[in-house]
N, C-alpha and C. Protein backbone atom coordinates (compact mmCIF):
# COMPACT_ATOMS: atom_id res chain seq x y z
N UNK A 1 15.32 66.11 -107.37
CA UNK A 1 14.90 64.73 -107.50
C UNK A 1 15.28 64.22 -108.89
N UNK A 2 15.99 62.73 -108.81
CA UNK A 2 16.33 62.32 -110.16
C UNK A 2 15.63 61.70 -111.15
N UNK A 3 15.39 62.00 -112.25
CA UNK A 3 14.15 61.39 -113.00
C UNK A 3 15.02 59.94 -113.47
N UNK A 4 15.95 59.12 -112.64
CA UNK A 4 16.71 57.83 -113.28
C UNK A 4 16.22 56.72 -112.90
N UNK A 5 15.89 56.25 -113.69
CA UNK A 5 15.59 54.30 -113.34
C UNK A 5 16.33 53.52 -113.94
N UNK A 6 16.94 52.59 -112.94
CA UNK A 6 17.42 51.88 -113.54
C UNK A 6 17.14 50.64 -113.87
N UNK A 7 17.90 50.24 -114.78
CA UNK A 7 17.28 49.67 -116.24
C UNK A 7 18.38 48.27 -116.73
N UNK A 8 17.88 47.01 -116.98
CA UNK A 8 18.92 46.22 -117.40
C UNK A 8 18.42 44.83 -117.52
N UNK A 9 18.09 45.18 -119.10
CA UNK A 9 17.41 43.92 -119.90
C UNK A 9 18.09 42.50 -120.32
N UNK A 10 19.13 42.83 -119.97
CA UNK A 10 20.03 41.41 -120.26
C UNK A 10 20.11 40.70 -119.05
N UNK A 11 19.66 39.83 -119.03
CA UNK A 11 19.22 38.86 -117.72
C UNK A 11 20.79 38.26 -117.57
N UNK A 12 21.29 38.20 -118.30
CA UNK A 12 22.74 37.24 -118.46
C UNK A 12 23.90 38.23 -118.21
N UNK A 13 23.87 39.31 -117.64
CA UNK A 13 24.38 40.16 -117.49
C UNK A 13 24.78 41.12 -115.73
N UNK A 14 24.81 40.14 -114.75
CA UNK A 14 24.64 40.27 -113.64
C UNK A 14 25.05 41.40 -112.74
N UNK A 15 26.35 41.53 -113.31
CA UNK A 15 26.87 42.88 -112.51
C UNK A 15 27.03 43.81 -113.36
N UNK A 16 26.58 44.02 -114.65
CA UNK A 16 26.48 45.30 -115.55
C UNK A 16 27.60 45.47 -116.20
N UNK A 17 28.39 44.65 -116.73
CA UNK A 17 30.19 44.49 -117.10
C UNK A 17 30.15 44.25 -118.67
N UNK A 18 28.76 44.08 -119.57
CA UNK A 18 29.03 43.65 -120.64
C UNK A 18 28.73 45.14 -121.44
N UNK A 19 28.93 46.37 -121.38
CA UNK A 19 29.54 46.81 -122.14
C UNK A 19 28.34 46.74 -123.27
N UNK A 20 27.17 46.81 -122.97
CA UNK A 20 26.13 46.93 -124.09
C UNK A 20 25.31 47.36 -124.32
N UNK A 21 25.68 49.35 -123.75
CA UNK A 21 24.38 50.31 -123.79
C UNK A 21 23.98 50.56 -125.07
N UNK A 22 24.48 50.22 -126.23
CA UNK A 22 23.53 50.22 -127.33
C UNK A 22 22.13 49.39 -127.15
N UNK A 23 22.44 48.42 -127.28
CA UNK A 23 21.81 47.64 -127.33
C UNK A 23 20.40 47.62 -126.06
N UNK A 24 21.17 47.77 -124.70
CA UNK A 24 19.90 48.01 -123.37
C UNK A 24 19.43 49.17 -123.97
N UNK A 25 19.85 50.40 -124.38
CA UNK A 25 19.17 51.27 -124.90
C UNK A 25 17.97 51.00 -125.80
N UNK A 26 18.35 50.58 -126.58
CA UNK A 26 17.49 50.21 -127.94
C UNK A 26 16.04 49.00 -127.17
N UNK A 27 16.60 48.48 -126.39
CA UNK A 27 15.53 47.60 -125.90
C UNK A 27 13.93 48.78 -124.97
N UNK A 28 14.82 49.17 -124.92
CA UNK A 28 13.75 50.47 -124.29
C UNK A 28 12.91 51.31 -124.88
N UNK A 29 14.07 52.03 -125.92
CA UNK A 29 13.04 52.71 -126.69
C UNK A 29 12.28 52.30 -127.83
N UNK A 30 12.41 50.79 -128.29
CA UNK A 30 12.04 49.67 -129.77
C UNK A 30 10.92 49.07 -128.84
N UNK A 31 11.01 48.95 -127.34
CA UNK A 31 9.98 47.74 -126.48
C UNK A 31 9.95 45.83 -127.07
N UNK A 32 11.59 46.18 -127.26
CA UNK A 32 11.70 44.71 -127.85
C UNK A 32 13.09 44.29 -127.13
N UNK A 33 12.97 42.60 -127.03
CA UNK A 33 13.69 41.78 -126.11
C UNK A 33 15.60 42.41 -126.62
N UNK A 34 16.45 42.25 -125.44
CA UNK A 34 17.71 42.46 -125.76
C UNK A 34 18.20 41.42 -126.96
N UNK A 35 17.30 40.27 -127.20
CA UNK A 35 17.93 39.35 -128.29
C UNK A 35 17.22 39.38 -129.10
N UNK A 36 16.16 40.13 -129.20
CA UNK A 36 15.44 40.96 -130.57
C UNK A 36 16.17 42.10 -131.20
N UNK A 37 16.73 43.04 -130.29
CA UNK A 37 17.27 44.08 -130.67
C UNK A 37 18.81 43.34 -131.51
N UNK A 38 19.46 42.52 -130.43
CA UNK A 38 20.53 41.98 -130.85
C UNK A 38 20.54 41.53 -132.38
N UNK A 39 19.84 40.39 -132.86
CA UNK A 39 19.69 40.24 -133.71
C UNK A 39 18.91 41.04 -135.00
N UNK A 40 18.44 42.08 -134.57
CA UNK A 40 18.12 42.98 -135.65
C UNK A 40 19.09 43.65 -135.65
N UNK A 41 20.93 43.90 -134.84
CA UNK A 41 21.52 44.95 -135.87
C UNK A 41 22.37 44.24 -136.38
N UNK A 42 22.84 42.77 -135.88
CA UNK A 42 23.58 42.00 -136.41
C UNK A 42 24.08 41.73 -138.33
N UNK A 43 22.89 41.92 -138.93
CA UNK A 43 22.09 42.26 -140.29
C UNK A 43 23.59 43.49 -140.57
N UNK A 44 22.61 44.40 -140.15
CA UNK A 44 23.18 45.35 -140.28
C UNK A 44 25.21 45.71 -139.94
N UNK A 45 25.48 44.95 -139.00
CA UNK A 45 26.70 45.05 -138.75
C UNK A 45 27.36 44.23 -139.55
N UNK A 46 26.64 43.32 -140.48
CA UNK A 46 27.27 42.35 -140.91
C UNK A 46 28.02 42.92 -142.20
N UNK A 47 26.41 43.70 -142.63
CA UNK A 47 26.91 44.57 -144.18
C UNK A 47 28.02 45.47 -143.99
N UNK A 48 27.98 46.30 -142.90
CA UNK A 48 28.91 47.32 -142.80
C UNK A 48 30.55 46.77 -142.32
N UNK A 49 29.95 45.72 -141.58
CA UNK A 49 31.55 45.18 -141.21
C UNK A 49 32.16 45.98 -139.63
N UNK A 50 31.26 45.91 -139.23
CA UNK A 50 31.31 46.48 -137.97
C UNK A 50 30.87 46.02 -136.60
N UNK A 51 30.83 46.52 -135.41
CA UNK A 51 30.30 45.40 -133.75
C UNK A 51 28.94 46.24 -133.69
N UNK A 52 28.26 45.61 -133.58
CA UNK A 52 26.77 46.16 -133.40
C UNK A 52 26.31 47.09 -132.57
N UNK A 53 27.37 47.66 -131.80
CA UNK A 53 27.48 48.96 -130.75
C UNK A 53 27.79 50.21 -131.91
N UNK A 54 28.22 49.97 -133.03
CA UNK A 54 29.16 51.20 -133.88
C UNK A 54 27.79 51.81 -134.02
N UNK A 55 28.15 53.17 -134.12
CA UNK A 55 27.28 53.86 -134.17
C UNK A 55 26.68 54.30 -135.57
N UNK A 56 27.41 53.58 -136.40
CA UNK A 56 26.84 53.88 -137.61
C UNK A 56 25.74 52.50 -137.91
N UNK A 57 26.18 51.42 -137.30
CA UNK A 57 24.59 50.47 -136.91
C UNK A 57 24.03 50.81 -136.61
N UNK A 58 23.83 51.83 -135.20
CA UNK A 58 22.62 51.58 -134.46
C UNK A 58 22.36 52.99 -135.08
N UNK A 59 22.80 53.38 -135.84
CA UNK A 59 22.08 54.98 -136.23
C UNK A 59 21.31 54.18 -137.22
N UNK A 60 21.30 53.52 -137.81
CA UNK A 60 20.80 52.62 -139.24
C UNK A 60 19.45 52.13 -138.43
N UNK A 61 19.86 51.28 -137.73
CA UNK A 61 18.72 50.58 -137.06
C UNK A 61 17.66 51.53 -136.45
N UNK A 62 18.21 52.57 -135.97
CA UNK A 62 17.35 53.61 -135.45
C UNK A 62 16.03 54.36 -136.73
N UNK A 63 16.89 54.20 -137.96
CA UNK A 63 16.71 54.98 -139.15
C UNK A 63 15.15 53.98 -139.50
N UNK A 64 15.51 53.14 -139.47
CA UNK A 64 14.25 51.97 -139.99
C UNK A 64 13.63 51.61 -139.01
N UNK A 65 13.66 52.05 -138.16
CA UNK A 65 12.72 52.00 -136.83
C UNK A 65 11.43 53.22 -136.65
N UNK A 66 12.38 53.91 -137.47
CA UNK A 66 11.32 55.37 -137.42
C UNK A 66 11.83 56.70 -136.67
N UNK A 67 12.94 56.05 -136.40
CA UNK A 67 13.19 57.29 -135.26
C UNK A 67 13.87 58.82 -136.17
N UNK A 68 14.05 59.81 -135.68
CA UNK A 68 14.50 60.77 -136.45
C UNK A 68 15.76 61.80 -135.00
N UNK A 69 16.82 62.15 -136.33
CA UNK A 69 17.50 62.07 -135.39
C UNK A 69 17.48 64.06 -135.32
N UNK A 70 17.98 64.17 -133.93
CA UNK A 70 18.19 65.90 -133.62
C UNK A 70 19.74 66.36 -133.01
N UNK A 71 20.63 66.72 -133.60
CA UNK A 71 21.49 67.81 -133.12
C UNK A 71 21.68 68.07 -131.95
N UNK A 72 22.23 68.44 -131.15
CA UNK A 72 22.52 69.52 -129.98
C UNK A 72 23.91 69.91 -130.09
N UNK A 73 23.34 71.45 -130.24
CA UNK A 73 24.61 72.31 -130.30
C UNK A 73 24.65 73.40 -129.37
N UNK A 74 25.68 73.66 -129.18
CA UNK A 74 25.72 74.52 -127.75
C UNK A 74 26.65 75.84 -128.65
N UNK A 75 26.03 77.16 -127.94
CA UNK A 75 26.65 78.38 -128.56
C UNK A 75 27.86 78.68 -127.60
N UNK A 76 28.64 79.37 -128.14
CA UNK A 76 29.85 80.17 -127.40
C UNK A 76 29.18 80.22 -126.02
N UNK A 77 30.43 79.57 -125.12
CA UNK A 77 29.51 80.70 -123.65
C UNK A 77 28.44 79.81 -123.10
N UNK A 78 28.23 78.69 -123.69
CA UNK A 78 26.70 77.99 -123.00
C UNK A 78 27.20 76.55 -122.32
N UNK A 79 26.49 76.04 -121.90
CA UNK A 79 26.85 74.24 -121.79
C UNK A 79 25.96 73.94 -122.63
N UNK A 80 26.11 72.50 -122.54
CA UNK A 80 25.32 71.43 -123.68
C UNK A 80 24.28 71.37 -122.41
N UNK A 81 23.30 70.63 -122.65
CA UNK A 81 22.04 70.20 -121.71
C UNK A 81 22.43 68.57 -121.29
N UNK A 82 22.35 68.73 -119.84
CA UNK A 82 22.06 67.06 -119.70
C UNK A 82 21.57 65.97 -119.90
N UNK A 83 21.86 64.36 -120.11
CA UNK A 83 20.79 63.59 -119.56
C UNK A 83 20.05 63.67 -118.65
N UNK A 84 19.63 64.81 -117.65
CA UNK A 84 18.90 65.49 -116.48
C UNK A 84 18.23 66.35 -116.82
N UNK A 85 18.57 67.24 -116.99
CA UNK A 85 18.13 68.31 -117.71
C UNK A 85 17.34 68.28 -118.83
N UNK A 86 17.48 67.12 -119.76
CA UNK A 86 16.41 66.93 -120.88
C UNK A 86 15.58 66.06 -120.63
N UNK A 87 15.69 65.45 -120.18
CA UNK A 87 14.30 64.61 -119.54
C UNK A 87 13.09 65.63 -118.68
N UNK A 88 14.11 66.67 -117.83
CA UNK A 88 12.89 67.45 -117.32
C UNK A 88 12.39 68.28 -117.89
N UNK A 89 12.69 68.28 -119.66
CA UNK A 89 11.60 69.41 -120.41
C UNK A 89 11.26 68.73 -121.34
N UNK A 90 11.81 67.12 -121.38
CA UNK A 90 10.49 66.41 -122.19
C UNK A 90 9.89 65.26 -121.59
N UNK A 91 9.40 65.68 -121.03
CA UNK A 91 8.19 64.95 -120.28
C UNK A 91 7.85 63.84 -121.10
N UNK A 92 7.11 63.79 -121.94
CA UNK A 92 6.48 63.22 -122.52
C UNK A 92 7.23 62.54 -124.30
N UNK A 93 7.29 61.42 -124.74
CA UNK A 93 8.13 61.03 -126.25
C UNK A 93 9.06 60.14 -125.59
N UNK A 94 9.17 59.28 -126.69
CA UNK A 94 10.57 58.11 -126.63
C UNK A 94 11.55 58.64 -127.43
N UNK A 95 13.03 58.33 -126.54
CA UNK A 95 14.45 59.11 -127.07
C UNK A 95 15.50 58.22 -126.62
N UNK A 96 16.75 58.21 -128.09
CA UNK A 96 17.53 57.94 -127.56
C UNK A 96 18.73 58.72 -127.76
N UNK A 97 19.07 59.05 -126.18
CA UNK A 97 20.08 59.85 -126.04
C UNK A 97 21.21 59.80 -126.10
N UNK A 98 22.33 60.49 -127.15
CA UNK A 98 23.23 60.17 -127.49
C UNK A 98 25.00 61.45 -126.93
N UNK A 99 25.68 60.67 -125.83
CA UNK A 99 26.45 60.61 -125.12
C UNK A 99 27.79 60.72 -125.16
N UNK A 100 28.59 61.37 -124.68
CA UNK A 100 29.88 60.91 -124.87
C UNK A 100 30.14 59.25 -124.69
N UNK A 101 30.66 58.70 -125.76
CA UNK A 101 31.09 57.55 -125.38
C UNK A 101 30.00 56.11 -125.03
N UNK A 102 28.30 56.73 -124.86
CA UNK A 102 27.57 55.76 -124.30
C UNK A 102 26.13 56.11 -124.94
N UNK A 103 25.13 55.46 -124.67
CA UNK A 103 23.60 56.39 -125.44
C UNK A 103 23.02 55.55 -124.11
N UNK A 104 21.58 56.88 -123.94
CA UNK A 104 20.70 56.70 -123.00
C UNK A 104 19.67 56.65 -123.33
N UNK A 105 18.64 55.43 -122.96
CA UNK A 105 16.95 55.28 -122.98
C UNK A 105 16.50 56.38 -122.40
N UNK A 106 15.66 57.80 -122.85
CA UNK A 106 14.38 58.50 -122.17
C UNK A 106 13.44 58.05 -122.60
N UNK A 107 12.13 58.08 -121.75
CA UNK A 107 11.05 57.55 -122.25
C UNK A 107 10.36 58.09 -121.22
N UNK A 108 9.44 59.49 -121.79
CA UNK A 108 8.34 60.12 -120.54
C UNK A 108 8.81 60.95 -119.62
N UNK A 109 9.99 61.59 -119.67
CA UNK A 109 10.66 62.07 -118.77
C UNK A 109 11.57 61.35 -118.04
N UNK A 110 11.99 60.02 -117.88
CA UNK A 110 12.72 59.34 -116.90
C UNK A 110 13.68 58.83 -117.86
N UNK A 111 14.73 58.47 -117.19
CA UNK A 111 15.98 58.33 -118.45
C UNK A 111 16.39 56.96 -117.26
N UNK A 112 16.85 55.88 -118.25
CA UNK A 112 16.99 54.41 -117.62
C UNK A 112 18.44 53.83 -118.37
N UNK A 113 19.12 53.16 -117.44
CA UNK A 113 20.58 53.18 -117.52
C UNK A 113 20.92 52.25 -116.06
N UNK A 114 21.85 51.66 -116.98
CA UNK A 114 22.63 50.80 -115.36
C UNK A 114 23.14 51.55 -114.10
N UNK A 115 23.38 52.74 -114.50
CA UNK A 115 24.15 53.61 -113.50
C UNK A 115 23.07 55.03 -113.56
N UNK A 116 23.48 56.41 -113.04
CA UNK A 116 22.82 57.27 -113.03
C UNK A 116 23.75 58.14 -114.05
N UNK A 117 23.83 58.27 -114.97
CA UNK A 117 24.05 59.19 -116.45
C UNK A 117 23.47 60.63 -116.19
N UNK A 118 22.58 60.76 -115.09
CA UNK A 118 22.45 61.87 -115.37
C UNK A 118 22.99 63.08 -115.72
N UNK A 119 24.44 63.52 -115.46
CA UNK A 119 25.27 64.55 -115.07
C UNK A 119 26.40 64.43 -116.78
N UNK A 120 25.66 63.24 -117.56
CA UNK A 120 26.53 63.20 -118.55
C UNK A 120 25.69 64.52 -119.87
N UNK A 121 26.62 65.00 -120.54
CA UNK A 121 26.35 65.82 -121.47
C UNK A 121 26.00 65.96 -123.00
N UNK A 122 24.14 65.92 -123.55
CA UNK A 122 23.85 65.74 -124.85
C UNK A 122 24.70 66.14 -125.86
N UNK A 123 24.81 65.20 -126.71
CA UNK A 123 25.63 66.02 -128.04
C UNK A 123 24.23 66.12 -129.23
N UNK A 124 23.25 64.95 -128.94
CA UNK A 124 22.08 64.87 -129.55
C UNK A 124 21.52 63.43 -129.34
N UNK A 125 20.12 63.78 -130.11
CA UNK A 125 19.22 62.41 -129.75
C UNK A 125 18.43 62.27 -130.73
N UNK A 126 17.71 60.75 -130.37
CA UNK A 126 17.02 60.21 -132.24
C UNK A 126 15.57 60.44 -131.18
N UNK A 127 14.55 60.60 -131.97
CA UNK A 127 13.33 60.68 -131.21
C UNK A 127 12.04 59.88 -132.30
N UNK A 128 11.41 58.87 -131.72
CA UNK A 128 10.68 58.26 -132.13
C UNK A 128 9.29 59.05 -132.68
C-alpha cells in the first residue's frame, strides 16, 4: 500500500505542467500559501542571482525556516532508500525530500506530490 497523496497547491496550475516542485514542496512542509512560499524565496533568489527552484535558494530558505538538513549515503553493495521506503520508517516529522532532479513533501509518513515519486531514490532530506 502506497503512503502517496497527492498534492497541488497552485490553483493556477491545472494540469501539473508548471514545473514547481520546489516550491509545492515547501508549501507543505512551511504550511504556507504557494504565493507565500513564492515570495519568500524570491528575496533570496534575488541576492544570489538565481530561479527560485535553485537549490541553493531553497536550501537557504529551508535554513531560516528551521529545518536541518541530513545526508543519505549508500555503502558499496547497497541501494539508496526510497521516497517509499522512508516515509514507512518515519512515521511521524515534517521532511523535505531531496531527489534526483525534483524534492518531495513527507509529512507523518505520507509523501505528497503531483505524481507518485515513490520509486524515486533519496540522496537526502532537510527535516523540520
Amino acid at each position: 500500500m502506497s503512503n502517496y497523496k497527492y498534492y497541488q497547491p497552485n490553483k493556477k496550475d491545472l494540469k501539473d505542467n508548471h514545473g514547481d516542485c520546489v516550491i509545492r514542496a515547501l508549501t507543505k512542509v512551511t504550511e504556507k500559501s504557494w504565493l507565500e512560499v513564492f515570495d519568500g524565496l524570491v528575496p533570496i533568489a534575488r541576492e544570489l542571482q538565481c530561479l527560485p527552484n535553485n537549490k541553493f535558494c531553497y536550501e537557504r530558505y529551508l535554513k531560516e525556516s528551521g529545518f536541518t538538513y541530513h545526508g543519505v549515503s549508500n555503502k558499496k553493495g547497497t541501494k539508496r532508500p526510497t521516497v517509499e521506503s522512508f516515509t514507512k520508517t518515519h512515521k511521524q516529522g515534517t521532511f523535505l525530500l531531496r531527489v534526483a532532479n525534483h524534492v518531495v513533501a513527507a509529512v507523518n509518513g505520507t509523501y505528497y506530490d503531483t505524481w507518485d515519486s515513490g520509486e524515486y531514490c533519496l540522496y537526502g532530506y532537510w527535516e523540520k
